[in-house]
N, C-alpha and C. Protein backbone atom coordinates (compact mmCIF):
# COMPACT_ATOMS: atom_id res chain seq x y z
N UNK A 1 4.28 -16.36 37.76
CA UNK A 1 4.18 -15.06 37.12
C UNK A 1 5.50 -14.70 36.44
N UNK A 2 6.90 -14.83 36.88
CA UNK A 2 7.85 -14.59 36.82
C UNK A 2 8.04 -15.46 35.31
N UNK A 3 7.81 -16.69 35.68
CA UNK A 3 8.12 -17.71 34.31
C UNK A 3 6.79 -17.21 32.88
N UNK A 4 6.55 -16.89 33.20
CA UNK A 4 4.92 -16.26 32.46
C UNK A 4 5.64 -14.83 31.30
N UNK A 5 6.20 -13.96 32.48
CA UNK A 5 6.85 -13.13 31.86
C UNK A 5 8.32 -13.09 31.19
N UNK A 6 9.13 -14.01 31.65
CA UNK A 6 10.14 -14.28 31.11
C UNK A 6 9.97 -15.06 29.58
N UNK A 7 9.08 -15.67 29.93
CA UNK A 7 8.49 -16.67 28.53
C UNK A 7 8.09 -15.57 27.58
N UNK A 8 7.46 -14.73 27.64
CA UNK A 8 7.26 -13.50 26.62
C UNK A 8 8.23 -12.62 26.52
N UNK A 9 9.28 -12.64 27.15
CA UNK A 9 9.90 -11.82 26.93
C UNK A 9 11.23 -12.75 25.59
N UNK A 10 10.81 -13.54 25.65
CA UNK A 10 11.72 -14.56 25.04
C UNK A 10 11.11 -14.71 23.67
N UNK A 11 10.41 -15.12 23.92
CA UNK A 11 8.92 -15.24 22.54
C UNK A 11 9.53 -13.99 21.64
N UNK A 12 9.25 -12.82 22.48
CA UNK A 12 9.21 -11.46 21.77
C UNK A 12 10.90 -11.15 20.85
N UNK A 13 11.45 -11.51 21.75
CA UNK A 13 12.86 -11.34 21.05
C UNK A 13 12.87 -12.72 19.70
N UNK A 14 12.46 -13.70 19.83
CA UNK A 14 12.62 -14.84 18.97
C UNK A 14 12.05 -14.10 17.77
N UNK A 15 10.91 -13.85 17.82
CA UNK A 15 9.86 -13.33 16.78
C UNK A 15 10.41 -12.18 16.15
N UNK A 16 11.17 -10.98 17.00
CA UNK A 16 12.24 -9.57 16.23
C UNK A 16 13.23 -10.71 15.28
N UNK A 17 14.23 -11.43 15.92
CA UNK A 17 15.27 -11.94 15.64
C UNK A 17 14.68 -12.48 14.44
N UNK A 18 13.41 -13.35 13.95
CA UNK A 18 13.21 -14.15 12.82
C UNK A 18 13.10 -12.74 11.69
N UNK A 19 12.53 -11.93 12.42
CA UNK A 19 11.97 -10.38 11.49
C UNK A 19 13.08 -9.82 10.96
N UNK A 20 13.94 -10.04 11.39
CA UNK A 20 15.12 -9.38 10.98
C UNK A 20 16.00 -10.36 10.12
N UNK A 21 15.98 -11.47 10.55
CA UNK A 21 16.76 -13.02 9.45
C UNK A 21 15.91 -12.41 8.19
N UNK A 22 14.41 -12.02 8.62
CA UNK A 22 14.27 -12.33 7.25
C UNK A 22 14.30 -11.03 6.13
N UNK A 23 14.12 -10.42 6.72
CA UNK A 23 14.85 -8.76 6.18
C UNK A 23 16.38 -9.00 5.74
N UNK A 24 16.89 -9.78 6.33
CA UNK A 24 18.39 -9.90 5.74
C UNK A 24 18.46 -10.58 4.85
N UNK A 25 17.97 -11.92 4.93
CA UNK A 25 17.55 -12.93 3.56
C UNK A 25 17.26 -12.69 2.08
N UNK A 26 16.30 -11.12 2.35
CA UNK A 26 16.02 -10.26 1.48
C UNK A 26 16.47 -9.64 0.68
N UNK A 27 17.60 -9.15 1.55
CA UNK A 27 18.56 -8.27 0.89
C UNK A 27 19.99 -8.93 0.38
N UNK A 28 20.15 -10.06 0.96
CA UNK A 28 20.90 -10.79 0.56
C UNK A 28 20.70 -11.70 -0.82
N UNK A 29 19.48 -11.42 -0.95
CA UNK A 29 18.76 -12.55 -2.22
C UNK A 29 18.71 -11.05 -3.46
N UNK A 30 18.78 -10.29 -3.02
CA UNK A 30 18.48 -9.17 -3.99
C UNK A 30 17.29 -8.55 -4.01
N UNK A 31 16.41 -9.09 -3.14
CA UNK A 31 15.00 -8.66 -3.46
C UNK A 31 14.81 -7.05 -3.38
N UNK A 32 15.43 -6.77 -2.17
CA UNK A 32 15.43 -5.35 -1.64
C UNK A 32 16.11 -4.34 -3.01
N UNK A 33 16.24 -4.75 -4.10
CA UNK A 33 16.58 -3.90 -4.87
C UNK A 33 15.29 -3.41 -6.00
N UNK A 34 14.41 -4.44 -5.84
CA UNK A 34 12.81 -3.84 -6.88
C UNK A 34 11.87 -3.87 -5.48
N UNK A 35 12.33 -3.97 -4.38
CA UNK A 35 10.87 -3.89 -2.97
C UNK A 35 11.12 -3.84 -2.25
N UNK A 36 10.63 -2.38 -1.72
CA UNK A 36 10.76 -2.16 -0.10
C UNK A 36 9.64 -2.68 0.88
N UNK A 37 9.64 -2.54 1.88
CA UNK A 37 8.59 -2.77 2.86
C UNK A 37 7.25 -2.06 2.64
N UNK A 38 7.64 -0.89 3.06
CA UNK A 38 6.35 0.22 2.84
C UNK A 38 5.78 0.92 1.88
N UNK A 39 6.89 1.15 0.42
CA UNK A 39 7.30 1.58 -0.47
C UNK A 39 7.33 1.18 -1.68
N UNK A 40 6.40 1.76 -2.79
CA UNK A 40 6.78 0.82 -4.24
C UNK A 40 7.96 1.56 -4.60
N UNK A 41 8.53 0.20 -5.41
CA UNK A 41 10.30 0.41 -6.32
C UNK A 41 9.75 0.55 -7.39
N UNK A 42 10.39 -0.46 -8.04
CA UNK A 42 10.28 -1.09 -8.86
C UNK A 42 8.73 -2.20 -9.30
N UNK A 43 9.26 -3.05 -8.12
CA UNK A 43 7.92 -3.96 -7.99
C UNK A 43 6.98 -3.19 -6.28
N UNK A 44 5.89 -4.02 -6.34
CA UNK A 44 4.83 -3.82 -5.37
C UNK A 44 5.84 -3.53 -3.80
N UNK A 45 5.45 -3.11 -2.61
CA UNK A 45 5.41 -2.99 -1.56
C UNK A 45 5.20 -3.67 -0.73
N UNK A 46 6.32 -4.85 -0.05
CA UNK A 46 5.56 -5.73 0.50
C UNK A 46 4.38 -5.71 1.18
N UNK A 47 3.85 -4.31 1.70
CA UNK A 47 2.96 -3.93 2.77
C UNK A 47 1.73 -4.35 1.55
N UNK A 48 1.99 -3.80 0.70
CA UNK A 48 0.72 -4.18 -0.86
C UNK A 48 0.50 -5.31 -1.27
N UNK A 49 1.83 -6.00 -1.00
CA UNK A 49 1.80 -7.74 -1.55
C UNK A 49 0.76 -8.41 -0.31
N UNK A 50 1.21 -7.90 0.90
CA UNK A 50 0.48 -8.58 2.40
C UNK A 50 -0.96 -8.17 1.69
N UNK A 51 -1.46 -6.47 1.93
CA UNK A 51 -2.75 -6.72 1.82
C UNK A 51 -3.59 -7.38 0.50
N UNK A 52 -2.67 -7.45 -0.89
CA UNK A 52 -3.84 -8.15 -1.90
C UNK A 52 -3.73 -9.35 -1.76
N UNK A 53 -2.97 -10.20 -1.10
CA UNK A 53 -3.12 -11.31 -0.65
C UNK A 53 -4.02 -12.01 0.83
N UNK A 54 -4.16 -11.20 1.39
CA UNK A 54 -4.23 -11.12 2.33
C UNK A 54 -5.79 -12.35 2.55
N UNK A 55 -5.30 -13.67 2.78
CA UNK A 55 -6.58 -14.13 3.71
C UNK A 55 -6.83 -15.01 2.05
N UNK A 56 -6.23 -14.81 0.75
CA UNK A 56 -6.48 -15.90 -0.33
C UNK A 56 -5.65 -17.52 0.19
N UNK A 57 -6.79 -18.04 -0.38
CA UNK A 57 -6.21 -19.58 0.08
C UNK A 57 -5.38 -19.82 -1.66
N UNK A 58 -4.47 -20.69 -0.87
CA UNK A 58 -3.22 -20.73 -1.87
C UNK A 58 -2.05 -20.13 -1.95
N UNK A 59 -1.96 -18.37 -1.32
CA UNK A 59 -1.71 -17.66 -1.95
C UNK A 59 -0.05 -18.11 -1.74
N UNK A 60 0.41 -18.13 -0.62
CA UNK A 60 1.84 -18.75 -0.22
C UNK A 60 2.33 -19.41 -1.12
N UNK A 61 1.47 -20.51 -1.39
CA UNK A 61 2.38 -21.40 -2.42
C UNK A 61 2.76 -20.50 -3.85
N UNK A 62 1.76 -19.56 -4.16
CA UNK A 62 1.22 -19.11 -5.67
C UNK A 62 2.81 -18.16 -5.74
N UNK A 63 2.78 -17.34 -4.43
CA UNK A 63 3.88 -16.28 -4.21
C UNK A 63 5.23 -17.34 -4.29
N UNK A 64 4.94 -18.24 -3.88
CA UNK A 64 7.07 -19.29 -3.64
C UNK A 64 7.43 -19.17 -4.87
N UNK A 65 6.42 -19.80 -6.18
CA UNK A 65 6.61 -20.48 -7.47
C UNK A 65 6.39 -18.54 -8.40
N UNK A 66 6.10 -17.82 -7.60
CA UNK A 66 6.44 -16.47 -8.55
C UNK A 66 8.01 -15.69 -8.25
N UNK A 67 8.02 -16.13 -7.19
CA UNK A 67 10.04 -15.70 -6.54
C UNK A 67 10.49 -16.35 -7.40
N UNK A 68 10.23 -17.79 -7.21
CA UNK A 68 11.26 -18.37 -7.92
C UNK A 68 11.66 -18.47 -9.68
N UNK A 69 10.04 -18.19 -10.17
CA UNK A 69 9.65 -18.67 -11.69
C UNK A 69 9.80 -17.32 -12.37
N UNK A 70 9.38 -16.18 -11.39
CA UNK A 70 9.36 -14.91 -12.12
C UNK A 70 7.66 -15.00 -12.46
N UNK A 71 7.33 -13.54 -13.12
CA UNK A 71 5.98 -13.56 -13.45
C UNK A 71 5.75 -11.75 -14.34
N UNK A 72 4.30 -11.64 -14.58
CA UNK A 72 3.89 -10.77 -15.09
C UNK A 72 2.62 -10.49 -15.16
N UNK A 73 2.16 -9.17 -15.04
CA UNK A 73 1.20 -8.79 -15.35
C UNK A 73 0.22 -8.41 -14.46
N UNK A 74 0.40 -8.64 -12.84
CA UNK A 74 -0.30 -8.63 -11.88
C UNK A 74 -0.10 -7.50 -11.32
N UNK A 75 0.73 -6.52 -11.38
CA UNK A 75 1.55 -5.67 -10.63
C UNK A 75 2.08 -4.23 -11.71
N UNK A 76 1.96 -4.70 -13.03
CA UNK A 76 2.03 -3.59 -14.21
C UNK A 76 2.56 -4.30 -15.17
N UNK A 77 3.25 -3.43 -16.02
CA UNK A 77 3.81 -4.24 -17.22
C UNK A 77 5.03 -4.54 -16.53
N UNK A 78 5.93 -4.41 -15.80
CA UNK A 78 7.06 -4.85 -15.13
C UNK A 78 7.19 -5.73 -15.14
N UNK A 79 7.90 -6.88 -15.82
CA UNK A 79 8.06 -8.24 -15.13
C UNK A 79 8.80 -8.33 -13.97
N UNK A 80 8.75 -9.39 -13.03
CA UNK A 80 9.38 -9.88 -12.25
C UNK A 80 10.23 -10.79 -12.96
N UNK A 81 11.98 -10.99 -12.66
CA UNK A 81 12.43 -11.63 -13.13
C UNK A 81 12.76 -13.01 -12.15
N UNK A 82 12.57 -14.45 -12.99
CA UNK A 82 13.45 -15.09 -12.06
C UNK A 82 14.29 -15.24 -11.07
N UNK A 83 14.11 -16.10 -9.88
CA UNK A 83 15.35 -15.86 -9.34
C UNK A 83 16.04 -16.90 -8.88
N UNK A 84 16.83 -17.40 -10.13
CA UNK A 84 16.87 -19.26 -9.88
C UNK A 84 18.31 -19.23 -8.42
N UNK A 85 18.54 -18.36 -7.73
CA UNK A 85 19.40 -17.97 -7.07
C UNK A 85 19.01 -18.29 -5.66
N UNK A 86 17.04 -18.82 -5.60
CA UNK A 86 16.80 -18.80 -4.30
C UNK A 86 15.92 -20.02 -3.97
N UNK A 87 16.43 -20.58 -3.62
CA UNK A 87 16.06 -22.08 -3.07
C UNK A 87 14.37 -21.90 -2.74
N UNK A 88 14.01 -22.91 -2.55
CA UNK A 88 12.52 -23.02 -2.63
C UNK A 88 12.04 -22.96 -1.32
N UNK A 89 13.08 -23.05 -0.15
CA UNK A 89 13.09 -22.89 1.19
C UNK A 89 12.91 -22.01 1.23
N UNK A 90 14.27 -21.11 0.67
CA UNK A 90 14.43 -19.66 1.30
C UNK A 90 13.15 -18.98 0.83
N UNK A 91 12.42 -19.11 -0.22
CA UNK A 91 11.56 -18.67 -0.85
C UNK A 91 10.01 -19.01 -0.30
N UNK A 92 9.90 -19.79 0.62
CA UNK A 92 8.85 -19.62 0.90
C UNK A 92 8.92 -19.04 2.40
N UNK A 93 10.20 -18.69 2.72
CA UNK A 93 10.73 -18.32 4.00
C UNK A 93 10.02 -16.84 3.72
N UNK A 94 10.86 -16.12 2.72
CA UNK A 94 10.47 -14.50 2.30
C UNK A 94 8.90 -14.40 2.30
N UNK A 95 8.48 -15.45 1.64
CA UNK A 95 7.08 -14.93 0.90
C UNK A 95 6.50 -15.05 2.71
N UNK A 96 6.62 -15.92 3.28
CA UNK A 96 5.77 -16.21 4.43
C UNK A 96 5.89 -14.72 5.52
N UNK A 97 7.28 -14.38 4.93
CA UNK A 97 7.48 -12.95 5.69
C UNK A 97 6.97 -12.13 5.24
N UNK A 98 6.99 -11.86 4.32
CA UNK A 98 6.18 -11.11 3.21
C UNK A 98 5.14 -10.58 3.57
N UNK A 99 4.30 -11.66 3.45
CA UNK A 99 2.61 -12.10 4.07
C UNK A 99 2.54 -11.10 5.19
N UNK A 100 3.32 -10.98 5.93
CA UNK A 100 3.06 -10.87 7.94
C UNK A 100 3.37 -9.45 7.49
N UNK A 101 3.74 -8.62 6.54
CA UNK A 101 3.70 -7.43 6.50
C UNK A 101 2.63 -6.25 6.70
N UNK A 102 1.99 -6.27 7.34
CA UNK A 102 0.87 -5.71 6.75
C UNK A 102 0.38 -4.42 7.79
């Protein structure tokens, strides 16, 4: 029982700690300057990006190659600009966080 609960209690902190890498990643990449979590900026809300994606097959990959490539037209006339600044790792790191927003 003891190892049962210690194991979740471990889990639980691993899972904050990644939540928060990746909130920092974010802001470190610039993103946090056109998108908040809950909140439209500039661009969509991640909470908005989670639900219109939400459950499309593909969509992960579709979101890596729009961080990285930039895009338009899905979201308003706003473009998204490039962001040749973020590795294709880190980028599917965000988007995967992204996703779990919801």
């Amino acid at each position: 029982m003891k190892r049962s609960l210690l194991l979740c209690v471990v889990m639980s902190a691993f899972a904050s700690t990644s939540a928060f890498a990746q909130a920092d990643l974010a802001k470190a990449k610039n993103c946090m300057a056109c998108h908040a979590v809950a909140n439209k900026l500039v661009g969509p809300s991640y909470k908005d990006v989670a639900a219109k994606y939400n459950g499309q097959k593909g969509a992960e990959d579709k979101l890596v190659q729009k961080v990285m490539k930039g895009g338009a037209g899905v979201w308003g006339p706003v473009p998204m600009p490039a962001n040749p600044q973020v590795s294709e790792a880190e980028a599917r790191s965000l988007v995967k966080w992204v996703l779990t927003q919801k």
